[in-house]
Protein backbone atom coordinates (compact mmCIF):
# COMPACT_ATOMS: atom_id res chain seq x y z
CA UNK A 1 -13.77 -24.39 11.27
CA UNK A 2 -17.03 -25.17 10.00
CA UNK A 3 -19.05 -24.12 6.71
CA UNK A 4 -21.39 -22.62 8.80
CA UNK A 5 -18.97 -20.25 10.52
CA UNK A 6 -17.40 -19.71 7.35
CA UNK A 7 -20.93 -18.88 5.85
CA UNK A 8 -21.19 -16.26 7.94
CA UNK A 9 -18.27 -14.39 6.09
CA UNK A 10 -18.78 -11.84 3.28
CA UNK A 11 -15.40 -11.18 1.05
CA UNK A 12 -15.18 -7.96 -0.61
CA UNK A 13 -12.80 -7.04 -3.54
CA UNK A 14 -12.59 -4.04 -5.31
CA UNK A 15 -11.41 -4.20 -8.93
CA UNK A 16 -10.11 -2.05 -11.41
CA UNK A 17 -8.85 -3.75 -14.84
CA UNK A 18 -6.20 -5.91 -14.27
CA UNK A 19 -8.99 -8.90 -14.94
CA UNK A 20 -5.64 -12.05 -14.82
CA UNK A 21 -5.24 -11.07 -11.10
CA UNK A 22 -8.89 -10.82 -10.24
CA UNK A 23 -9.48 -14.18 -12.08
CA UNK A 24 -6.81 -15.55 -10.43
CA UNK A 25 -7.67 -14.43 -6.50
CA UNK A 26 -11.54 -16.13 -7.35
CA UNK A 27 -10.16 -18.99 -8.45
CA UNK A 28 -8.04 -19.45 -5.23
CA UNK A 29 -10.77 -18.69 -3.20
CA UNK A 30 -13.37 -21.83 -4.75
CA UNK A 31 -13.19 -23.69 -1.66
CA UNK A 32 -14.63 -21.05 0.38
CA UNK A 33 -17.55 -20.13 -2.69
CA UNK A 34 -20.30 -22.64 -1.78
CA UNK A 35 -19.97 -21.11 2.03
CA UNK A 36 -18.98 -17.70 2.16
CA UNK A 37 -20.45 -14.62 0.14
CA UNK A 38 -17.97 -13.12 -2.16
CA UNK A 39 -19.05 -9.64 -3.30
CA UNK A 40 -16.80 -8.19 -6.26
CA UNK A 41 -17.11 -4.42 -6.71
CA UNK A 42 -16.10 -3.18 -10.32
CA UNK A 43 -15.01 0.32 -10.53
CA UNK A 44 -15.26 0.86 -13.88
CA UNK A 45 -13.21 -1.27 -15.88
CA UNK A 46 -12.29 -0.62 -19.19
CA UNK A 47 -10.77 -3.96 -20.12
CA UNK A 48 -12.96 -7.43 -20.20
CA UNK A 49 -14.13 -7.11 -16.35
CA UNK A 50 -17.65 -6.83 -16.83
CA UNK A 51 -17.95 -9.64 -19.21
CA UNK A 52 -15.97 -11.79 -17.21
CA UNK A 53 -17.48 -11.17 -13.96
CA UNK A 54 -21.25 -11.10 -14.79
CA UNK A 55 -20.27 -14.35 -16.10
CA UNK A 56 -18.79 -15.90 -12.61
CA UNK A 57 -21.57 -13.95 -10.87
CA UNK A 58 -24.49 -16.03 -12.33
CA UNK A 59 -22.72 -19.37 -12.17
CA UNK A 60 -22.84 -19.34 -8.21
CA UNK A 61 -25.74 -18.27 -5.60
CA UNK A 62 -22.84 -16.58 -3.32
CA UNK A 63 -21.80 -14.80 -6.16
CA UNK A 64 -22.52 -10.63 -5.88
CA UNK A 65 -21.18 -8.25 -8.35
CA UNK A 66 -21.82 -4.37 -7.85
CA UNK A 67 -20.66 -2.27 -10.65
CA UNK A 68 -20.24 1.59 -9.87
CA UNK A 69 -19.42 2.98 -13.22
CA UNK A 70 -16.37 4.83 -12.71
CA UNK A 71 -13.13 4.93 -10.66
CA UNK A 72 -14.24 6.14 -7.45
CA UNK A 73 -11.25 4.97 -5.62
CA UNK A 74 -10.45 1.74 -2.64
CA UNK A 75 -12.44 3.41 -0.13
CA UNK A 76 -15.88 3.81 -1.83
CA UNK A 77 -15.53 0.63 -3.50
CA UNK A 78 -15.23 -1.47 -0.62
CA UNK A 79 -17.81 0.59 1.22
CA UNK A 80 -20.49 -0.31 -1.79
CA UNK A 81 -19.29 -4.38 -1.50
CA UNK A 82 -19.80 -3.50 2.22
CA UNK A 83 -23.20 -1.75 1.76
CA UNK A 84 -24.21 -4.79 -0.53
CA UNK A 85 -22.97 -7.59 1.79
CA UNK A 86 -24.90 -9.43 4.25
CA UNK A 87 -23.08 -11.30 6.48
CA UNK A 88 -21.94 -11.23 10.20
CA UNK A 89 -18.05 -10.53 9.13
CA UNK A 90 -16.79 -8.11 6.39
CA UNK A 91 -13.53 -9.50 5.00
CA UNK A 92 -11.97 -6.62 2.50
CA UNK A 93 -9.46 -8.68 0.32
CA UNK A 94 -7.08 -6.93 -2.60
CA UNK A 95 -8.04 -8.39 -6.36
CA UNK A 96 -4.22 -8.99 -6.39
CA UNK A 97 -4.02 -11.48 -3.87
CA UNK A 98 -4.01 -15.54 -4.24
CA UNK A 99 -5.23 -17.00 -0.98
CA UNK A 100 -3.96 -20.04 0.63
CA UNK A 101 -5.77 -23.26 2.24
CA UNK A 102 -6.89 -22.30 5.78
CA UNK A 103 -6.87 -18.51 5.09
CA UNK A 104 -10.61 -17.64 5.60
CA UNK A 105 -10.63 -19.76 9.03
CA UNK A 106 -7.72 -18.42 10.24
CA UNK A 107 -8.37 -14.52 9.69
CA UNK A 108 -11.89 -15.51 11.14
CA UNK A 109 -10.97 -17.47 14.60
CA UNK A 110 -9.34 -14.50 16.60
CA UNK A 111 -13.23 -13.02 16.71
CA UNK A 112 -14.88 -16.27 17.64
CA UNK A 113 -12.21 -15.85 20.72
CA UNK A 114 -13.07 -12.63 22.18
CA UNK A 115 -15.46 -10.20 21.30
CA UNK A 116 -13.20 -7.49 22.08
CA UNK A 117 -11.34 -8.08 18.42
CA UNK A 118 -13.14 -5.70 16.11
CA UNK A 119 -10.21 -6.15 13.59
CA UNK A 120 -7.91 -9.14 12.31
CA UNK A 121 -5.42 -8.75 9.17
CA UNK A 122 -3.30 -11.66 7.52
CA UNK A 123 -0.24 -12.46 6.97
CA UNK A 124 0.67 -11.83 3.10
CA UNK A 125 3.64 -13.01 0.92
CA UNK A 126 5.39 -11.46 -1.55
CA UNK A 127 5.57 -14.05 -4.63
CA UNK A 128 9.13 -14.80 -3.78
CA UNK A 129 8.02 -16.32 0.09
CA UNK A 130 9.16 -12.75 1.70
CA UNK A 131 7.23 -11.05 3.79
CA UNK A 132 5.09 -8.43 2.33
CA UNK A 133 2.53 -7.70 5.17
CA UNK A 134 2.72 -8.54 8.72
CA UNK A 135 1.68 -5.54 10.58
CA UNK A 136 1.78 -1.98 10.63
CA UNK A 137 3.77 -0.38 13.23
CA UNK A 138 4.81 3.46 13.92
CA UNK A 139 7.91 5.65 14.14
CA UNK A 140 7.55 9.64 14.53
CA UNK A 141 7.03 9.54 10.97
CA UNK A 142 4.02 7.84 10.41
CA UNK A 143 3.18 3.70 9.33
CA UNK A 144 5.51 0.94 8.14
CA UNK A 145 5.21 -2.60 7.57
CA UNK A 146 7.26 -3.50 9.90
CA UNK A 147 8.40 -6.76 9.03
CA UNK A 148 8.66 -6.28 5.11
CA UNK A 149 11.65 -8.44 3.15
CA UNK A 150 11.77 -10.93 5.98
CA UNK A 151 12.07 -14.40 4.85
CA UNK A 152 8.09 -15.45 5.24
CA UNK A 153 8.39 -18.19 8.31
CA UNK A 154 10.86 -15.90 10.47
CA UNK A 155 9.60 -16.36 14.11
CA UNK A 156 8.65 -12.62 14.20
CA UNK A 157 5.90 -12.57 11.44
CA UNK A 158 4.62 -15.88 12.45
CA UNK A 159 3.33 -14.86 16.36
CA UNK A 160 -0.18 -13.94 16.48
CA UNK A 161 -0.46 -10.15 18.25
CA UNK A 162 -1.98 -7.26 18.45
CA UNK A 163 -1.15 -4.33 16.07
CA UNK A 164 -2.18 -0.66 15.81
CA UNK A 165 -3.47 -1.74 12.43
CA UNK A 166 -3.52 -4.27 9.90
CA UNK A 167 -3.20 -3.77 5.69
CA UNK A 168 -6.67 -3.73 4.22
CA UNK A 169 -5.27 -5.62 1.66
CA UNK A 170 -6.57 -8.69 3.43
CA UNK A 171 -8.87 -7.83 6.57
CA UNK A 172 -11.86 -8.33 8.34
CA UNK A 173 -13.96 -6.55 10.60
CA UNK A 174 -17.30 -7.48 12.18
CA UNK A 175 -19.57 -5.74 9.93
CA UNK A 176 -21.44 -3.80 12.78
CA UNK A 177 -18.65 -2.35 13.79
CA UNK A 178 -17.55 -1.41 10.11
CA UNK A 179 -21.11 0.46 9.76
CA UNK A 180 -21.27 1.90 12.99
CA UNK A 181 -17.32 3.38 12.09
CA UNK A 182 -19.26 4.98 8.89
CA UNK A 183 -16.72 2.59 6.58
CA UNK A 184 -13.39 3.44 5.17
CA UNK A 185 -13.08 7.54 5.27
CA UNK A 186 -13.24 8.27 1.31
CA UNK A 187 -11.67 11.72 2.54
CA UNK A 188 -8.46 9.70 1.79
CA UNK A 189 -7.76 8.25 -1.84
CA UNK A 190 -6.04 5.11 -2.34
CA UNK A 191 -3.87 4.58 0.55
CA UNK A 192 -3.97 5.18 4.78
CA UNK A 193 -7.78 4.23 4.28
CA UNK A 194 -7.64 0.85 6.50
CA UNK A 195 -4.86 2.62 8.46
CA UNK A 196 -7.37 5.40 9.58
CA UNK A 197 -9.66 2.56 10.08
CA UNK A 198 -8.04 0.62 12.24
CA UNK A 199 -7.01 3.68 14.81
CA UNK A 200 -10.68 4.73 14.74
CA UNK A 201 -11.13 0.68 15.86
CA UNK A 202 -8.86 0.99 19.07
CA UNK A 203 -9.92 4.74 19.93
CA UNK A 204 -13.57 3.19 20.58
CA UNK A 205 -11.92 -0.15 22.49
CA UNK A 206 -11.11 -2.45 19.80
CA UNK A 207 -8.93 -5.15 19.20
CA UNK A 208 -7.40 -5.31 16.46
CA UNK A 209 -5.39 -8.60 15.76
CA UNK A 210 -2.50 -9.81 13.67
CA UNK A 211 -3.47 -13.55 12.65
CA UNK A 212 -0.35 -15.04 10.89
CA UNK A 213 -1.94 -18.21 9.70
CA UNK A 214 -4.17 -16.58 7.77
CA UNK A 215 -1.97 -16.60 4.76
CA UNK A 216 -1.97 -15.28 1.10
CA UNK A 217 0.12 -14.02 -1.61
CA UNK A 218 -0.19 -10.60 -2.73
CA UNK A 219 1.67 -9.19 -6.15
CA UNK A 220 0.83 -5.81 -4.42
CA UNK A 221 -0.32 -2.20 -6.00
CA UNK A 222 -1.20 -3.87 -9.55
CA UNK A 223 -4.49 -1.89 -9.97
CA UNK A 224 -3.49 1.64 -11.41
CA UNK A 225 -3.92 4.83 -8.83
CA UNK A 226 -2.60 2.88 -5.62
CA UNK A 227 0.67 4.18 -5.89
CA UNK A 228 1.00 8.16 -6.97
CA UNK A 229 1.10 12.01 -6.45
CA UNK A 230 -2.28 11.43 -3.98
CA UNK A 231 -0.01 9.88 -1.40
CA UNK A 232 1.48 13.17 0.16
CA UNK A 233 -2.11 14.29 0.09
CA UNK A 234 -3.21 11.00 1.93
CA UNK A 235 0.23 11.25 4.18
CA UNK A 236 -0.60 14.80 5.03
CA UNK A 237 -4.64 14.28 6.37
CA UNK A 238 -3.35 10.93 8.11
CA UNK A 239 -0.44 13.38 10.00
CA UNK A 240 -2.96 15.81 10.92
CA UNK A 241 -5.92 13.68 12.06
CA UNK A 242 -3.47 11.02 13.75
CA UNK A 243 0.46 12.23 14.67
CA UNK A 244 -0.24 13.04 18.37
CA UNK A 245 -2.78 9.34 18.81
CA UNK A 246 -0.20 6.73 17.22
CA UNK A 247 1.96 5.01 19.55
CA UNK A 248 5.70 4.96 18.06
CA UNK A 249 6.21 0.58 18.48
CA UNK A 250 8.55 0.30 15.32
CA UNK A 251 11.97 0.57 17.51
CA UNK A 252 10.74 -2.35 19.96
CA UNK A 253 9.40 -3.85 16.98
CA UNK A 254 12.85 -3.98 15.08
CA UNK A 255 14.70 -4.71 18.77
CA UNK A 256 12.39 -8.00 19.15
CA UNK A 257 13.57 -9.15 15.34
CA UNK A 258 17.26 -8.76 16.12
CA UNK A 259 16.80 -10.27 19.56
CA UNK A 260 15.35 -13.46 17.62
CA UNK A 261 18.05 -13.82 15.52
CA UNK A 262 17.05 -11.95 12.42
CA UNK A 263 19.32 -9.36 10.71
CA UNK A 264 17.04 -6.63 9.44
CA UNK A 265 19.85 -5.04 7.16
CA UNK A 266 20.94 -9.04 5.67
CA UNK A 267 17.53 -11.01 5.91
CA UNK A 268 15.37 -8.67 4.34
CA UNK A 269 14.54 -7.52 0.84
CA UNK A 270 13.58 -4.62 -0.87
CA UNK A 271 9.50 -4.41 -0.69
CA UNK A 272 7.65 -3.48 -4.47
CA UNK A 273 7.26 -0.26 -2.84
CA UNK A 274 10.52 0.63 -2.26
CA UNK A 275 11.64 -0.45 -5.41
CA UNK A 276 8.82 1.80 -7.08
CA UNK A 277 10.18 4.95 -5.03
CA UNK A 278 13.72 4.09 -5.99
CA UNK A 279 13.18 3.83 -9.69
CA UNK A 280 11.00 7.30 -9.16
CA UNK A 281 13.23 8.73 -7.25
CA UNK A 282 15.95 7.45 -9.93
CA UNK A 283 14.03 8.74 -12.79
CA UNK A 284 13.86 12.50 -10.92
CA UNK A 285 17.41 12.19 -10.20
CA UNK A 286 18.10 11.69 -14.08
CA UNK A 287 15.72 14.19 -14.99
CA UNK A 288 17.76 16.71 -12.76
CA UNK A 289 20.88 15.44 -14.36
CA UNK A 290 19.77 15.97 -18.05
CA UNK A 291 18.65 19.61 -16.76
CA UNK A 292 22.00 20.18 -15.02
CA UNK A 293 23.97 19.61 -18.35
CA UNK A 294 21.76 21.55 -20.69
CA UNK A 295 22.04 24.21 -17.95
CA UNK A 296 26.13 23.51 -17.98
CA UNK A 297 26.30 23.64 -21.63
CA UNK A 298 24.51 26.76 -21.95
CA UNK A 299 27.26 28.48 -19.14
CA UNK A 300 29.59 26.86 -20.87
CA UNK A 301 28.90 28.88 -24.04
CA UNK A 302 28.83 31.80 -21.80
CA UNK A 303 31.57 31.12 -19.94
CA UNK A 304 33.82 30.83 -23.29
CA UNK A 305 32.19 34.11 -24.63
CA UNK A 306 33.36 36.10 -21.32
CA UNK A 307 37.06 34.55 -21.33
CA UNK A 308 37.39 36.10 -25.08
CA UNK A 309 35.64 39.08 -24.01
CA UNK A 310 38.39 39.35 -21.03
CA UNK A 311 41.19 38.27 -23.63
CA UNK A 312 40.34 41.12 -26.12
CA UNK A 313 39.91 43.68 -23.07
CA UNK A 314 43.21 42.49 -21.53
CA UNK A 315 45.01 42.56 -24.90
CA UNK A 316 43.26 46.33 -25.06
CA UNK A 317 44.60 47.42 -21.76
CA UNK A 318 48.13 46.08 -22.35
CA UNK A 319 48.52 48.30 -25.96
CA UNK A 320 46.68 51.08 -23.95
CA UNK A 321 49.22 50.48 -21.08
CA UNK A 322 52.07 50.75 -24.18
CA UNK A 323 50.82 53.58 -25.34
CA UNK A 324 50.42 55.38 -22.42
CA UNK A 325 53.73 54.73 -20.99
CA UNK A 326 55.67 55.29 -24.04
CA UNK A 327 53.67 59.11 -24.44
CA UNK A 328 54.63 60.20 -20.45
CA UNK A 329 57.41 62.73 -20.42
């Protein structure tokens, strides 16, 4: 791909703290800096952001950073790197990711293809090789990454398709279509953004394409908020803007794995996020336990006080028995 194609490329990343992993994804993506614009979007950092990034912003003409003064969340932030941006293609990219050579092109080519493809989303590895993030699909319950815990190169996650939707952790949309769409909906906070997105895409006729060699590694949910008690809220507006529009693919999905050889309960791994619910949903389980035994040691107090209760009433009917029997004629 040429510099001029990749020149026509804006990257957005939304930050919030965590100024090691944004350092890190700019310095992975150097090679594309003297082509593409790369628009970083600070909401509100508290740690040494803003020092560090007006720094990288005036050492390079591509360089753009928008500061917004507070924690307004994914969806606003991308929208303002979106708002600021000026080129043909809008590629929304996570602060903790760490691209790979050939990732811009390759998340780029399925639109110089077809002008049908509105959307394309990468393929992105957990630091271990696994499979993180290569495509959403759909049971009766809502999303899933379908392929998560796979071993990276399995056949399945390396076949370009077409999705429902893509992560906005790495994605890119023509950026008339992403204005025209009205952005991400900041209705939701933190998560099913780019999953609205993407169904709004293919209700209007777009593509929206899986491109596997478009490759980076993402340490996933680093920046605080992206994982908490706003989900159900988020889960709950997806559900009722979306349950009866989603097409339920993750069975065939799952039947196309096993059919090429991979053995979804032995080849994957757990994903960060279900590690996070487990140790949550550990932590409740332990909170219920501790509650359980105060509540157990507080019947067991009462339990001892009503069996000497019974004993002195028992001993009390036994003399009164006595007495009784030994005063009838």
């Amino acid at each position: 791909m040429t510099a001029s194609l990749r020149g026509r490329a804006s990257i957005v990343i939304p930050v919030f703290n965590q100024v090691f992993f944004t350092m890190l994804c700019l310095r992975s993506l150097e090679p594309e800096q003297d082509d593409a614009e790369i628009v970083v979007v600070d909401n509100g950092s508290s740690d040494q952001t803003p020092k560090v990034l007006a720094d990288w912003a005036a050492a390079g003409a591509n360089r753009r950073y928008v500061t917004i003064g507070e924690n307004l969340g994914f969806a606003r932030g991308c929208n303002a790197g979106a708002h600021a941006a000026e080129r043909e293609f809008l590629v929304f990219l996570n602060n903790d990711t760490v691209v790979t050579e050939g990732w811009l092109e390759a998340i780029l080519e399925p639109f110089i293809e077809d002008d049908k493809v509105m959307i394309t989303g990468s393929r992105l590895l957990y630091p271990s090789g696994h499979i993180q993030h290569a495509g959403v699909a759909f049971d009766a319950d809502g999303p899933h990454h379908v392929f998560v815990g796979m071993p990276g190169d399995s056949p399945v996650a390396t076949a370009r398709r077409d999705f429902q939707v893509v992560t906005g952790a790495s994605l890119a949309i023509r950026a008339d279509e992403f204005r025209r769409q009205g952005g991400f909906d900041d209705a939701f906070k933190n998560s099913f953004e780019d999953v609205d997105l993407c169904l709004r895409v293919r209700r209007d006729g777009g593509r929206v394409v899986y491109a596997p060699d478009s490759v980076a590694y993402h340490f996933e949910s680093m920046s605080d908020g992206r994982l908490g008690p706003s989900d159900m809220r988020n889960y709950n507006l997806f559900m009722s803007r979306w349950a009866k529009t989603f097409v339920t693919d993750l069975t065939e999905l799952e039947r196309e794995a096993v059919e090429a050889g991979v053995d979804l309960a032995k080849d994957r791994v757990p994903s960060r996020r279900e590690v996070i619910d487990a140790a949550a949903r550990t932590k409740d389980l332990e909170a219920r336990v501790r509650g359980l035994e105060a509540h157990a040691s507080g019947l067991e107090a009462e339990i001892t006080g009503l069996k000497a209760l019974l004993s002195r009433r028992s001993v009390r009917l036994t003399l009164w028995a006595r007495d009784h029997l030994r005063l009838r004629p």
